[in-house]
C-alpha atoms as a PDB file:
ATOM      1  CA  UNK A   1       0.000   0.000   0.000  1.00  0.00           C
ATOM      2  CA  UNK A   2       1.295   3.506  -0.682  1.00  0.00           C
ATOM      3  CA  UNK A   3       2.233   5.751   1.953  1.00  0.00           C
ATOM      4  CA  UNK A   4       0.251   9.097   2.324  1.00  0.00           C
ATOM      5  CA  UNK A   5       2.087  12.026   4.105  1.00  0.00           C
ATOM      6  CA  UNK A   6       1.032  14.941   5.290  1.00  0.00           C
ATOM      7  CA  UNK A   7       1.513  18.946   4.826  1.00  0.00           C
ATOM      8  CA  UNK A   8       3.473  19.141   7.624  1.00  0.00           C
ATOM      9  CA  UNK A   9       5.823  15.675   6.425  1.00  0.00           C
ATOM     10  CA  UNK A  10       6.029  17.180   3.093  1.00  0.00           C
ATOM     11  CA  UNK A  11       7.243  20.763   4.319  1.00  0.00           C
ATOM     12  CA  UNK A  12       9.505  18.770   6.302  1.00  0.00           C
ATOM     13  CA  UNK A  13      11.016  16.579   3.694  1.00  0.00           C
ATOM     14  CA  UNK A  14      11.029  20.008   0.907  1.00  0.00           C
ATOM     15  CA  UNK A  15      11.924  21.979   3.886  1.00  0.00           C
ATOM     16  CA  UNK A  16       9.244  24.682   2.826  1.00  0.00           C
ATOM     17  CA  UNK A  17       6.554  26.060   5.354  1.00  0.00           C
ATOM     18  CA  UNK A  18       3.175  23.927   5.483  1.00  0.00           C
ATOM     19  CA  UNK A  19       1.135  26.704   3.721  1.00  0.00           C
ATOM     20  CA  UNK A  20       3.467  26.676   0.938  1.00  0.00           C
ATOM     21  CA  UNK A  21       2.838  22.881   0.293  1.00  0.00           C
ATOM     22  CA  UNK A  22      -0.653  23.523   0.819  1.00  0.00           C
ATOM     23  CA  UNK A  23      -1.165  26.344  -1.925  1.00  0.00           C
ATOM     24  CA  UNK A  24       0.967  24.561  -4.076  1.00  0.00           C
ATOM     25  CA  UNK A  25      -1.311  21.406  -4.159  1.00  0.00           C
ATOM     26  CA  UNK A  26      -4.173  23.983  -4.425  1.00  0.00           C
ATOM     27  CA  UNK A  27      -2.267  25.328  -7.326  1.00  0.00           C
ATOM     28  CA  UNK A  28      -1.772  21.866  -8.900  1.00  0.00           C
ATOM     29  CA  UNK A  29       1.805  22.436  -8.785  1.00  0.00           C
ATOM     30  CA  UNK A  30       2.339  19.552  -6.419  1.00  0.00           C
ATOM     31  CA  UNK A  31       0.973  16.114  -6.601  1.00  0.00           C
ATOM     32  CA  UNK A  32      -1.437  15.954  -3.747  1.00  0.00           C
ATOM     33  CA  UNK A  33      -5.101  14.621  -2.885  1.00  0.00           C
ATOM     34  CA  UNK A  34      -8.047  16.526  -0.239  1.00  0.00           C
ATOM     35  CA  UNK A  35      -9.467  14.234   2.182  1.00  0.00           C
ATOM     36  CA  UNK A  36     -12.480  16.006   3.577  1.00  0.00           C
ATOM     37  CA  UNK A  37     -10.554  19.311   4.501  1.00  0.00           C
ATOM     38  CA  UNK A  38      -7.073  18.416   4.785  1.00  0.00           C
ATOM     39  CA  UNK A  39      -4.282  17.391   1.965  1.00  0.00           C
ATOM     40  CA  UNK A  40      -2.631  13.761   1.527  1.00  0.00           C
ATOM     41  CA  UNK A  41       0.700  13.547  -0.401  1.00  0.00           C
ATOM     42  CA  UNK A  42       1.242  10.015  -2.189  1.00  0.00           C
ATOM     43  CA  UNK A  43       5.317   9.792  -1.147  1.00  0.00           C
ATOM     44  CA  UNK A  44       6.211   8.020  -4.297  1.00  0.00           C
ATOM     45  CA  UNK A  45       4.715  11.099  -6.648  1.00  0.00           C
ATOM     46  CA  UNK A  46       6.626  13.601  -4.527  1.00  0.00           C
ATOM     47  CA  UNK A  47       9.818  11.626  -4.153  1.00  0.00           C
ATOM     48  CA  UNK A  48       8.885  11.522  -8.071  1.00  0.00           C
ATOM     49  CA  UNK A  49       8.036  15.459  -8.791  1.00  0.00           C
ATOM     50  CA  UNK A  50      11.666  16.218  -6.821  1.00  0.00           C
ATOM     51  CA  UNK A  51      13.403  13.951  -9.145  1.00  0.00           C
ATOM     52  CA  UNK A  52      12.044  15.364 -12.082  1.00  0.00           C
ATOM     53  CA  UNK A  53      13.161  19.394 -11.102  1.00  0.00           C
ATOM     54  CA  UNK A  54       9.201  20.162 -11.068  1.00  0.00           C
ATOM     55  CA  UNK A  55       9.420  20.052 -14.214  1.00  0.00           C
ATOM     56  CA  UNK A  56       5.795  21.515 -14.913  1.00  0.00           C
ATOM     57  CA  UNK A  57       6.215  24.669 -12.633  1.00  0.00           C
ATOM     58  CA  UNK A  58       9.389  25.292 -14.496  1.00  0.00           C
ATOM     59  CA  UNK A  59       7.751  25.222 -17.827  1.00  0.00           C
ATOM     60  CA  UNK A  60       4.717  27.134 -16.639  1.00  0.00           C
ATOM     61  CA  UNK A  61       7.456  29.869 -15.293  1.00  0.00           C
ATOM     62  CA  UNK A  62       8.729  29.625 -18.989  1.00  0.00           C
ATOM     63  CA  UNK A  63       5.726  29.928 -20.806  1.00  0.00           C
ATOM     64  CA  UNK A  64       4.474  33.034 -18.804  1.00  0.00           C
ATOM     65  CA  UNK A  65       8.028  34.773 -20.083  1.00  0.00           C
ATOM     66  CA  UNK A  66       7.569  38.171 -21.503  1.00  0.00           C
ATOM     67  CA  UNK A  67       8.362  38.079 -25.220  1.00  0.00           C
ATOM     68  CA  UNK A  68       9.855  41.384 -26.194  1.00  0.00           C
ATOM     69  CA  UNK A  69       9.071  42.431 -30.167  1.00  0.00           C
ATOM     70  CA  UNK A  70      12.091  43.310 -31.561  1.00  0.00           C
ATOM     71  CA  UNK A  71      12.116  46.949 -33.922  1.00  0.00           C
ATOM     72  CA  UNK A  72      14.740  47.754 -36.809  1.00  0.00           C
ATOM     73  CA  UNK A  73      17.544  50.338 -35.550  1.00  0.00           C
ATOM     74  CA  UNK A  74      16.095  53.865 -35.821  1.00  0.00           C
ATOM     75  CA  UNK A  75      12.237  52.569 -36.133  1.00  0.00           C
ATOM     76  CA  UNK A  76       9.574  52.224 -33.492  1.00  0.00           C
ATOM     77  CA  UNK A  77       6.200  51.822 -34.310  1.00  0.00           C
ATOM     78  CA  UNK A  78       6.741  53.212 -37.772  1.00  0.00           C
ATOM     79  CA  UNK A  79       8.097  56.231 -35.707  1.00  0.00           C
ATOM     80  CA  UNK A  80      11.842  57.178 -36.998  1.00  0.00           C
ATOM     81  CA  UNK A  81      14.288  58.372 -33.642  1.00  0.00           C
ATOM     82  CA  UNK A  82      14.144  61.881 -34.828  1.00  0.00           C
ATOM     83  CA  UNK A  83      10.245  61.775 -34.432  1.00  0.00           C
ATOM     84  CA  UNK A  84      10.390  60.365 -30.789  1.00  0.00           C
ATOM     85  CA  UNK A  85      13.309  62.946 -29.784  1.00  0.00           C
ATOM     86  CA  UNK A  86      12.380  65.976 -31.639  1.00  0.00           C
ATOM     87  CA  UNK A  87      11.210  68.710 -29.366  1.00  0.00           C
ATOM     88  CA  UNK A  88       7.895  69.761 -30.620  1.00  0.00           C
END
């Protein structure tokens, strides 16, 4: 049978606070199942997620990325430098 831990055992063992574990498995961003009003964490899917480097919050990190547009040299917006800096 598979072992369940608790918040508190998983804090322990990721050495982050309980409500950290807590809104992460609210989150979905740790493997983790509510009985009634409190959280279970099947020990073999978080020895698991630490062995693979969460490896889904790191891609949602990377998807959320700001993409900056890149403009030619001396053009923004259609806008040459001398129309951005030009005193008017």
């Amino acid at each position: 049978m598979e072992r369940l831990l608790t918040a508190k055992e998983v804090a322990e063992y990721l050495r982050f606070r309980e409500q950290t574990v807590v809104r992460k498995a609210e989150r979905g961003e740790i493997p983790g199942i509510k009985v009634g009003n409190r959280w279970r964490f099947p020990q073999d899917q978080i020895e698991r997620w630490v062995r693979e480097g969460n490896t889904a919050e790191t891609r949602n990190r990377e998807e959320k990325k700001i993409k900056l547009e890149a403009y030619p040299l001396g053009v923004i917006g259609g806008l040459s430098r001398r129309d951005i800096y030009e005193d008017r």
